[in-house]
N, C-alpha and C. Protein backbone atom coordinates (compact mmCIF):
# COMPACT_ATOMS: atom_id res chain seq x y z
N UNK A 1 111.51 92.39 105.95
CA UNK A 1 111.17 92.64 104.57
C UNK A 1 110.00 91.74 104.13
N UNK A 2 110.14 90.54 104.20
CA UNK A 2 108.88 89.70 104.14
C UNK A 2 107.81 89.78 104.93
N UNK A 3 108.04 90.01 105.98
CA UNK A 3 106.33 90.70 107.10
C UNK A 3 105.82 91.64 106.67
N UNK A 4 104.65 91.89 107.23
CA UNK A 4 103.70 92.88 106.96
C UNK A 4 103.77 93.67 108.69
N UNK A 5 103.11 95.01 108.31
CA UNK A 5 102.73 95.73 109.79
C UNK A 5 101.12 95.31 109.55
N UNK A 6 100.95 94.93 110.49
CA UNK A 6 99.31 94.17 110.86
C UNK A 6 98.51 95.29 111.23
N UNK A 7 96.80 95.22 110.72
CA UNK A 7 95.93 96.61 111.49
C UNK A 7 95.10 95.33 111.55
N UNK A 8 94.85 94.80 113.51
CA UNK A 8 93.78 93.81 113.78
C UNK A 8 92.54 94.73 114.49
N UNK A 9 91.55 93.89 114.13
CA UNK A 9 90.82 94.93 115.10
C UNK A 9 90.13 93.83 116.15
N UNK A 10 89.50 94.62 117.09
CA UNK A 10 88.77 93.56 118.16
C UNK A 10 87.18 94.13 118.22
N UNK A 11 86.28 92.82 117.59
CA UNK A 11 85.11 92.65 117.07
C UNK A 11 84.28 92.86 118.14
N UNK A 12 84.41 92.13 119.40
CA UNK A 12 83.72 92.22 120.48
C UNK A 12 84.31 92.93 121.38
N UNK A 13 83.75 93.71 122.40
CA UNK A 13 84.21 94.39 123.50
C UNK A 13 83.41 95.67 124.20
N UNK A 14 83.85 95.89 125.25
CA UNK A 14 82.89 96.74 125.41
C UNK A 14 83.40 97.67 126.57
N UNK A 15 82.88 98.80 126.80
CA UNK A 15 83.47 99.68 127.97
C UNK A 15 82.46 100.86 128.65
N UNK A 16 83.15 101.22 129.41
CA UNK A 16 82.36 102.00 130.39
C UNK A 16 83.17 103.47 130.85
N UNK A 17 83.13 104.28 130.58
CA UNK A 17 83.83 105.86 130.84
C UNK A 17 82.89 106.25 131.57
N UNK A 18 82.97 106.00 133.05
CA UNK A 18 82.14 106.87 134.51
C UNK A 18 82.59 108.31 134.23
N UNK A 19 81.88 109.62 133.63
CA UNK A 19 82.37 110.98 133.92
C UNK A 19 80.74 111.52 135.27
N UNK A 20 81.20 112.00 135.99
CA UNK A 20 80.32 113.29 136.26
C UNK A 20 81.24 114.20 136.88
N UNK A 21 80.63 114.85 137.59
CA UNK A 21 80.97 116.68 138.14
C UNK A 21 82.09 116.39 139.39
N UNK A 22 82.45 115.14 139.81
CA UNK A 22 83.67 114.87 140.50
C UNK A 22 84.53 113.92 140.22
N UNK A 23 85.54 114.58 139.77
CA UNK A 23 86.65 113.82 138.69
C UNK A 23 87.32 113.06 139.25
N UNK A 24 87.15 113.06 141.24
CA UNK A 24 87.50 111.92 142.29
C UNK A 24 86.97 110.53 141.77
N UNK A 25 85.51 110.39 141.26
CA UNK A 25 85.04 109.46 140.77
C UNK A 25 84.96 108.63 139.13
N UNK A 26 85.63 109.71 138.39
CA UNK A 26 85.87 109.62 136.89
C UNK A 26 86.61 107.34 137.28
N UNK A 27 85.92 106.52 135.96
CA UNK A 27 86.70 106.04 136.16
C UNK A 27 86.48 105.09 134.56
N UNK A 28 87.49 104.04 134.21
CA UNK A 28 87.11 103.69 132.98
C UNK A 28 87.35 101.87 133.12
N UNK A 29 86.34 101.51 132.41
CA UNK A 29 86.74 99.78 132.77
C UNK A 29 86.20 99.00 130.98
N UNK A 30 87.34 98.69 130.44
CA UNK A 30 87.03 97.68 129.44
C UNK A 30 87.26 96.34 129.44
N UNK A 31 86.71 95.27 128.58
CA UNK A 31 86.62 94.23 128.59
C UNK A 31 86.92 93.90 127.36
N UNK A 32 87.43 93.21 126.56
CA UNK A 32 87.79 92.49 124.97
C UNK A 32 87.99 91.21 124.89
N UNK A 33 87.14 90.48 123.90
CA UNK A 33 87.33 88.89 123.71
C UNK A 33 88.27 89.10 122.88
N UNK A 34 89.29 88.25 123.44
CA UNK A 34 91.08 87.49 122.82
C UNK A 34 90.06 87.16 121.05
N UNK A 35 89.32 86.11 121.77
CA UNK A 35 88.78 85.12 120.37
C UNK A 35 88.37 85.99 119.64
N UNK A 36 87.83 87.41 119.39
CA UNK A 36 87.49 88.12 118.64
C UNK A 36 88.15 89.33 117.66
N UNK A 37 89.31 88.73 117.92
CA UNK A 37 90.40 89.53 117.08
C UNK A 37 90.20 89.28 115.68
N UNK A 38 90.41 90.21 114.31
CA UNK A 38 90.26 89.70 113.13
C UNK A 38 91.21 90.81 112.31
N UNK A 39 92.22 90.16 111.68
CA UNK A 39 93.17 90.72 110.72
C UNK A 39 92.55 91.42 110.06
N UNK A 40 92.56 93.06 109.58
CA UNK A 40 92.01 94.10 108.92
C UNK A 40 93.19 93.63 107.64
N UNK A 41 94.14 94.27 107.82
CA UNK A 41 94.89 93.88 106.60
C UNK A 41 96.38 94.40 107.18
N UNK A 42 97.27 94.09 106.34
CA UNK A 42 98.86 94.20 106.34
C UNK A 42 99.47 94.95 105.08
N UNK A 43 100.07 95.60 105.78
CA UNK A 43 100.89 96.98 104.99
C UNK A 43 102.38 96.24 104.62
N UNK A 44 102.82 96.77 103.58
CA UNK A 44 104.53 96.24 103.51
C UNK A 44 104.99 94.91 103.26
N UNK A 45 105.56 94.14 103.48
CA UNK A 45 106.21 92.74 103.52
C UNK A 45 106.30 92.72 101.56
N UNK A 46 106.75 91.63 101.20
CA UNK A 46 107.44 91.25 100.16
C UNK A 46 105.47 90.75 99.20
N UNK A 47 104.72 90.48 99.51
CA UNK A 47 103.76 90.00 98.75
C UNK A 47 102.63 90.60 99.54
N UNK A 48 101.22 90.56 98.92
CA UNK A 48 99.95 91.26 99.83
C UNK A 48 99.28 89.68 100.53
N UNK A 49 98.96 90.38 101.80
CA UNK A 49 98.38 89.54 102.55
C UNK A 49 97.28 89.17 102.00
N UNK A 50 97.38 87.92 101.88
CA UNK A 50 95.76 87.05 101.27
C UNK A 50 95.21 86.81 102.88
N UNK A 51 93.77 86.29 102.19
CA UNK A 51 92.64 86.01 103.34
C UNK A 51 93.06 84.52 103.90
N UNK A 52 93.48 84.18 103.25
CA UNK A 52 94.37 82.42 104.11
C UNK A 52 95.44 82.74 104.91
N UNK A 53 96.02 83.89 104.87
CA UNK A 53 97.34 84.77 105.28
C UNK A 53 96.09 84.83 106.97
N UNK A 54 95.63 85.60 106.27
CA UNK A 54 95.04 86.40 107.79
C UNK A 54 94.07 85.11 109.14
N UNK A 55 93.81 84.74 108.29
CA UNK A 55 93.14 82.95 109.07
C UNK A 55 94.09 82.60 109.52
N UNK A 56 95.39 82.38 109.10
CA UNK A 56 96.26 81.51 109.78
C UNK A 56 97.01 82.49 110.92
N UNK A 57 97.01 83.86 110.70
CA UNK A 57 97.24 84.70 111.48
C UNK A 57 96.50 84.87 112.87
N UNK A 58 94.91 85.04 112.89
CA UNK A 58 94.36 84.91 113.77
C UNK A 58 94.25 83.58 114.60
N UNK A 59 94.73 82.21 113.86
CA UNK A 59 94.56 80.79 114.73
C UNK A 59 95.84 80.85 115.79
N UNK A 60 97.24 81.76 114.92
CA UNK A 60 98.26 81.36 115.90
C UNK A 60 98.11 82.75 117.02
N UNK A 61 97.83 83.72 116.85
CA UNK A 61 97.01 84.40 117.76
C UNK A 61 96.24 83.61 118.91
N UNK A 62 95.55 83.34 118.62
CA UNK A 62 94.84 81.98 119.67
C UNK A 62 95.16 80.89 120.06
N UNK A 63 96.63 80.43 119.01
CA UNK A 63 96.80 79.20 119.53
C UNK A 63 97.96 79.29 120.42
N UNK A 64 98.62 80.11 119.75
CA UNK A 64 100.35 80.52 120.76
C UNK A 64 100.44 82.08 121.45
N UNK A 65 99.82 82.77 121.21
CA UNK A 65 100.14 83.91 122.38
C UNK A 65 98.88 84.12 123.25
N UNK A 66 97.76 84.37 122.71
CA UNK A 66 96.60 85.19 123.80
C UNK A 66 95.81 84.07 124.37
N UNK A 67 95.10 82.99 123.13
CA UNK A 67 94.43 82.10 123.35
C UNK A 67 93.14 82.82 123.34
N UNK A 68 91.89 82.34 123.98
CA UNK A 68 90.64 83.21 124.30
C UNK A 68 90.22 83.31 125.35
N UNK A 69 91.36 84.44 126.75
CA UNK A 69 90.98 84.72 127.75
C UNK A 69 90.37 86.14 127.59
N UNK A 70 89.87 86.76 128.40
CA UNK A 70 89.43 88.16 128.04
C UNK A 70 90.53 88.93 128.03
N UNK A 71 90.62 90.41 127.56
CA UNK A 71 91.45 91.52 127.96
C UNK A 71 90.67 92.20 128.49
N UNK A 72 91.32 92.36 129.87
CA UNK A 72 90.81 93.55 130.50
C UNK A 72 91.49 94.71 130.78
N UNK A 73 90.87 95.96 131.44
CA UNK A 73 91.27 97.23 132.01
C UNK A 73 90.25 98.01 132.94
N UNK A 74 91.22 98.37 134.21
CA UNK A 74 90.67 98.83 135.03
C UNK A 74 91.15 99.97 135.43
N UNK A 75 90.96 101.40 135.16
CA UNK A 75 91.10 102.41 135.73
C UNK A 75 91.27 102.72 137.16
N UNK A 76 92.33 103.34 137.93
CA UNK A 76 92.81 103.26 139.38
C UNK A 76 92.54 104.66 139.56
N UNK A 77 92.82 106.11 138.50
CA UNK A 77 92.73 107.19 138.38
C UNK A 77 92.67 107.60 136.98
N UNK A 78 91.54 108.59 136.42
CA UNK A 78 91.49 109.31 135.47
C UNK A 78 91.36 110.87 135.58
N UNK A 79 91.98 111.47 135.05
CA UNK A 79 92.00 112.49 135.55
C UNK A 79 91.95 113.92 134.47
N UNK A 80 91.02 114.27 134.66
CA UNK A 80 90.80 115.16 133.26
C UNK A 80 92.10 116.31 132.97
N UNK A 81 92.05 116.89 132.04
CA UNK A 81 93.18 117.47 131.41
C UNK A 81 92.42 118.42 130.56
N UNK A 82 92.75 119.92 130.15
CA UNK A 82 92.64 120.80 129.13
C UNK A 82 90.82 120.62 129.14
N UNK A 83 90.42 121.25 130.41
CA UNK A 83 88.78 121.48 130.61
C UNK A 83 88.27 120.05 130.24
N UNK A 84 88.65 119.08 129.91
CA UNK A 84 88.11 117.69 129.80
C UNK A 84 87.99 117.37 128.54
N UNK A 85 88.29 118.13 127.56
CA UNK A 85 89.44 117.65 126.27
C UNK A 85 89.68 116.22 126.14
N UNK A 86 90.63 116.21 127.27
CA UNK A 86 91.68 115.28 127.29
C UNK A 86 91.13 114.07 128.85
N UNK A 87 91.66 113.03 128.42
CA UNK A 87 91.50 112.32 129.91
C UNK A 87 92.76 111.70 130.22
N UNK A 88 93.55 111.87 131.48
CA UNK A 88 95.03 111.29 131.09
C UNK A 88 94.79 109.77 132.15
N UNK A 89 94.44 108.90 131.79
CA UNK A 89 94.04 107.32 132.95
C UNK A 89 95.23 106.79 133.13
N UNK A 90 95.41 105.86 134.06
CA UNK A 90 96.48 105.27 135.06
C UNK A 90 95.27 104.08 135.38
N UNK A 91 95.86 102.90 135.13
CA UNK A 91 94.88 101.65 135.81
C UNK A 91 95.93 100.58 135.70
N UNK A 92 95.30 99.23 135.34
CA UNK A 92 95.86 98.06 135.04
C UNK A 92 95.30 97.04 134.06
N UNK A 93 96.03 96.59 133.00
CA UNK A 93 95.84 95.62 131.81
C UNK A 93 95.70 94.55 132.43
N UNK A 94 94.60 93.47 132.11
CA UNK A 94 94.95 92.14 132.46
C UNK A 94 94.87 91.67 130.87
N UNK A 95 96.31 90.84 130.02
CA UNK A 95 96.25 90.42 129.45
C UNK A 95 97.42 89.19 129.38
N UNK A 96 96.58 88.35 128.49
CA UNK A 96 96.91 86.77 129.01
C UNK A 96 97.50 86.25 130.61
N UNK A 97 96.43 86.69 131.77
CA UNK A 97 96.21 86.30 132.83
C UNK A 97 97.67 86.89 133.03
N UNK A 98 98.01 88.14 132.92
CA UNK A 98 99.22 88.71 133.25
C UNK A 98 98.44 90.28 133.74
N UNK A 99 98.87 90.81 134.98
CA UNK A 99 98.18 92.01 135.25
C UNK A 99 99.56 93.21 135.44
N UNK A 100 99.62 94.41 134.52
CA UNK A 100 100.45 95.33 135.10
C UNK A 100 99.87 96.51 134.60
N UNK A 101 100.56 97.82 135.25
CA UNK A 101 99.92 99.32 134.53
C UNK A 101 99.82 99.18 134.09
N UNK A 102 99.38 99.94 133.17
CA UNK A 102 99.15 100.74 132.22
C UNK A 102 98.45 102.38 131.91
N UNK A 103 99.16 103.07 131.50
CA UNK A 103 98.53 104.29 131.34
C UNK A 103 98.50 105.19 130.22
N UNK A 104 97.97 106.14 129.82
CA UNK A 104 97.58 106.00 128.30
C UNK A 104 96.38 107.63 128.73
N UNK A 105 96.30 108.41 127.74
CA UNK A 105 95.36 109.85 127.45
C UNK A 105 94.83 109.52 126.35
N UNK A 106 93.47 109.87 126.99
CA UNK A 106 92.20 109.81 125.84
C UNK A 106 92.07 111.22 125.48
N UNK A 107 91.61 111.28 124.02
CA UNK A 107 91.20 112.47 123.47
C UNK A 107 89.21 112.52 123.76
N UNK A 108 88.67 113.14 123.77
CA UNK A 108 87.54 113.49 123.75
C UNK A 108 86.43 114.41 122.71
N UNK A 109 85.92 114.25 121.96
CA UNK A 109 85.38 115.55 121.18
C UNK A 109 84.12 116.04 121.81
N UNK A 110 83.89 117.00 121.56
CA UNK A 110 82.38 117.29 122.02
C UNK A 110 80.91 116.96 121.26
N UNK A 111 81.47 115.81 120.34
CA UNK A 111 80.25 115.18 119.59
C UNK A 111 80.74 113.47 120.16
N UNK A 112 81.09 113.69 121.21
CA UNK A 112 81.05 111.99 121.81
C UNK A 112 82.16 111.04 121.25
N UNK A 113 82.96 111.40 120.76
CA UNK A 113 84.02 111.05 120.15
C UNK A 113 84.99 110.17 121.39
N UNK A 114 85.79 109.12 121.30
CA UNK A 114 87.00 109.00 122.03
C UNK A 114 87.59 108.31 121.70
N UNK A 115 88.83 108.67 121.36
CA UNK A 115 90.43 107.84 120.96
C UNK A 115 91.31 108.20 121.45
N UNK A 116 92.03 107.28 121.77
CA UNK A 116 93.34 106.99 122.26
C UNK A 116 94.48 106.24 122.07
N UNK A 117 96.01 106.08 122.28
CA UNK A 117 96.67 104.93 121.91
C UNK A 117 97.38 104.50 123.07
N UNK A 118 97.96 103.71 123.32
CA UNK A 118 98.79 102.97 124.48
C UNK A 118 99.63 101.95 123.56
N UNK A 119 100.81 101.37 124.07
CA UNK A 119 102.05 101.09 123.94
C UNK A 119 102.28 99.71 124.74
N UNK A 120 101.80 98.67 124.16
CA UNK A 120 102.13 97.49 125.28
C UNK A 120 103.36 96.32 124.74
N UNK A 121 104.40 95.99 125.91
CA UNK A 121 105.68 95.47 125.03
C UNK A 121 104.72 94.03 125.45
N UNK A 122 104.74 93.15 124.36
CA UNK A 122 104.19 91.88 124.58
C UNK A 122 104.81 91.31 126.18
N UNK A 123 105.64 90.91 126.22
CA UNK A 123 106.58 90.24 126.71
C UNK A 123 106.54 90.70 128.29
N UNK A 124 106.23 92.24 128.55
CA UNK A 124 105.91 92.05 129.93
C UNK A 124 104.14 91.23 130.64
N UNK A 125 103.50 91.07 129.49
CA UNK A 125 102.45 90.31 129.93
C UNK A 125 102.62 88.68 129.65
N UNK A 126 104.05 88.45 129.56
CA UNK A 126 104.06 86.99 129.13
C UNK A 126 104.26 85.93 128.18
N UNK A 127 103.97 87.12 127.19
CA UNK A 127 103.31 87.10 125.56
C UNK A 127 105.09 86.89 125.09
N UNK A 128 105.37 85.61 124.09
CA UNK A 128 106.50 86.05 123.49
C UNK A 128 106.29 86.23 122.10
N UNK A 129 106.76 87.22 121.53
CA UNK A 129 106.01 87.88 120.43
C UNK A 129 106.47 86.34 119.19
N UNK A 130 105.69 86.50 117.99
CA UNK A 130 105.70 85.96 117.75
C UNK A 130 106.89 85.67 116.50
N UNK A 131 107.67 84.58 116.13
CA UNK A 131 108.57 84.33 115.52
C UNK A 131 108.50 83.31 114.19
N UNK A 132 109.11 83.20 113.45
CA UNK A 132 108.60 82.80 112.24
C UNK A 132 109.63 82.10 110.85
N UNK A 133 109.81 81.01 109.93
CA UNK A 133 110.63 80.93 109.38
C UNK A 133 111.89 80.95 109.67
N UNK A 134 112.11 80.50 110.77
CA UNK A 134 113.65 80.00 111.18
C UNK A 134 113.95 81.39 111.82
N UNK A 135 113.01 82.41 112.54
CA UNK A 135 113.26 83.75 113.09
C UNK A 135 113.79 84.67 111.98
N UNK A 136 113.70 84.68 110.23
CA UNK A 136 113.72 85.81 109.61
C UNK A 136 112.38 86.32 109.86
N UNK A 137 111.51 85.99 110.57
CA UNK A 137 110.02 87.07 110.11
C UNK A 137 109.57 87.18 112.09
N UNK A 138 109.77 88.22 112.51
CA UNK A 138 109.55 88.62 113.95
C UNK A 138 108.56 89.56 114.07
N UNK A 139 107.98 89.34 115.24
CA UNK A 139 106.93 90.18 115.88
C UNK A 139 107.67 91.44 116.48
N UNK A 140 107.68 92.38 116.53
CA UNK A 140 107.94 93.46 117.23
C UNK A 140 107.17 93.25 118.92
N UNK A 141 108.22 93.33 119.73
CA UNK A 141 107.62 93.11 121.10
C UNK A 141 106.91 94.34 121.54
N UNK A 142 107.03 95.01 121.51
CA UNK A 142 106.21 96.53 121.30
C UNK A 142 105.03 96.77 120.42
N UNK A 143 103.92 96.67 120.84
CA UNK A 143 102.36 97.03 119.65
C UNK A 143 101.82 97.87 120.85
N UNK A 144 101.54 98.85 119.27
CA UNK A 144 100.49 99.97 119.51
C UNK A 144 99.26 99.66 119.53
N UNK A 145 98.44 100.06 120.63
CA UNK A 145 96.91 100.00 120.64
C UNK A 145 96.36 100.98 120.05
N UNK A 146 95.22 100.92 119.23
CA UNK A 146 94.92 102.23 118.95
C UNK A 146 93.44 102.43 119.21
N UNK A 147 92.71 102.69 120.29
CA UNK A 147 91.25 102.83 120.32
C UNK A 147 89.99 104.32 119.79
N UNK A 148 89.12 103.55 119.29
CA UNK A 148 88.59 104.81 118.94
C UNK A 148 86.90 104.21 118.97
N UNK A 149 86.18 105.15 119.83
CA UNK A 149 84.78 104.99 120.20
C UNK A 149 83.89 106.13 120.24
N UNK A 150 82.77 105.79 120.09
CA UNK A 150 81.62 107.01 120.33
C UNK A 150 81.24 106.73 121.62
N UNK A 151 80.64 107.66 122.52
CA UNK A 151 80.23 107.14 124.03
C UNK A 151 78.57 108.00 123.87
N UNK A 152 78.12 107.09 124.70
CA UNK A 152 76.22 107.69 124.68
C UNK A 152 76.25 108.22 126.01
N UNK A 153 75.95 109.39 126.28
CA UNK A 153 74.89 109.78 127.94
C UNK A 153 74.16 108.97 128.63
């Protein structure tokens, strides 16, 4: 009741979607600075998130779960779906020097569009979510990613 649902976004980062005419070679590789995370804002909880709210949010971000190693992802197989619509990828997360699957379908538009979401439980990368006020105010070990990009030719 007193938490908020958090929308952070990540300032820096960058990626690469390999497509051509053999989908053997389709492949996708991102990179994200930890340190570049920044509280958009918080939905719900008992009062509205102030901007001292969200500072102190992003320090324990850095100071107790991620720190400022990179996030990475490396595509193992992507594999198009619905004439290439869709991309359904299979790779591996490296986050906080913790590496496991991950897999996750991108949407595609035909004006260069791409979003997607993925599902990561903190806790299998290491991460113990975060806890608060004598444990009335908890992190959900489960956060949704939600990505959304334009891609150039």
């Amino acid at each position: 009741m007193a938490g908020h649902d958090l929308l952070i976004d990540v300032t820096s980062w960058e990626g690469t979607l390999d497509v051509g005419k053999d989908p053997e070679r389709f492949s996708l590789d991102l990179r994200a600075d930890a340190g570049s995370l920044q509280v958009r804002e918080g939905t719900g909880g008992v009062q509205a998130l102030g901007e001292d709210d969200k500072v102190e949010i992003k320090q324990t971000i850095e100071e107790e779960m991620l720190g400022t190693k990179a996030i990475e992802f490396h595509s193992n197989e992507v594999e198009p779906l619905d004439g290439g619509r869709r991309l359904r990828v299979s790779g591996e997360l490296t986050l906080n020097g913790n590496t496991h699957p991950l897999d996750f379908v991108l949407e595609v538009s035909p004006e260069g569009q791409v979003s997607g979401h993925a599902t990561v439980t903190q806790s299998d990368w290491g991460i113990k979510p975060y806890s608060g006020l004598f444990g009335t105010l908890k992190v959900r070990d489960e956060v949704e990613v939600v990505a959304e990009a334009s891609f150039q030719a």
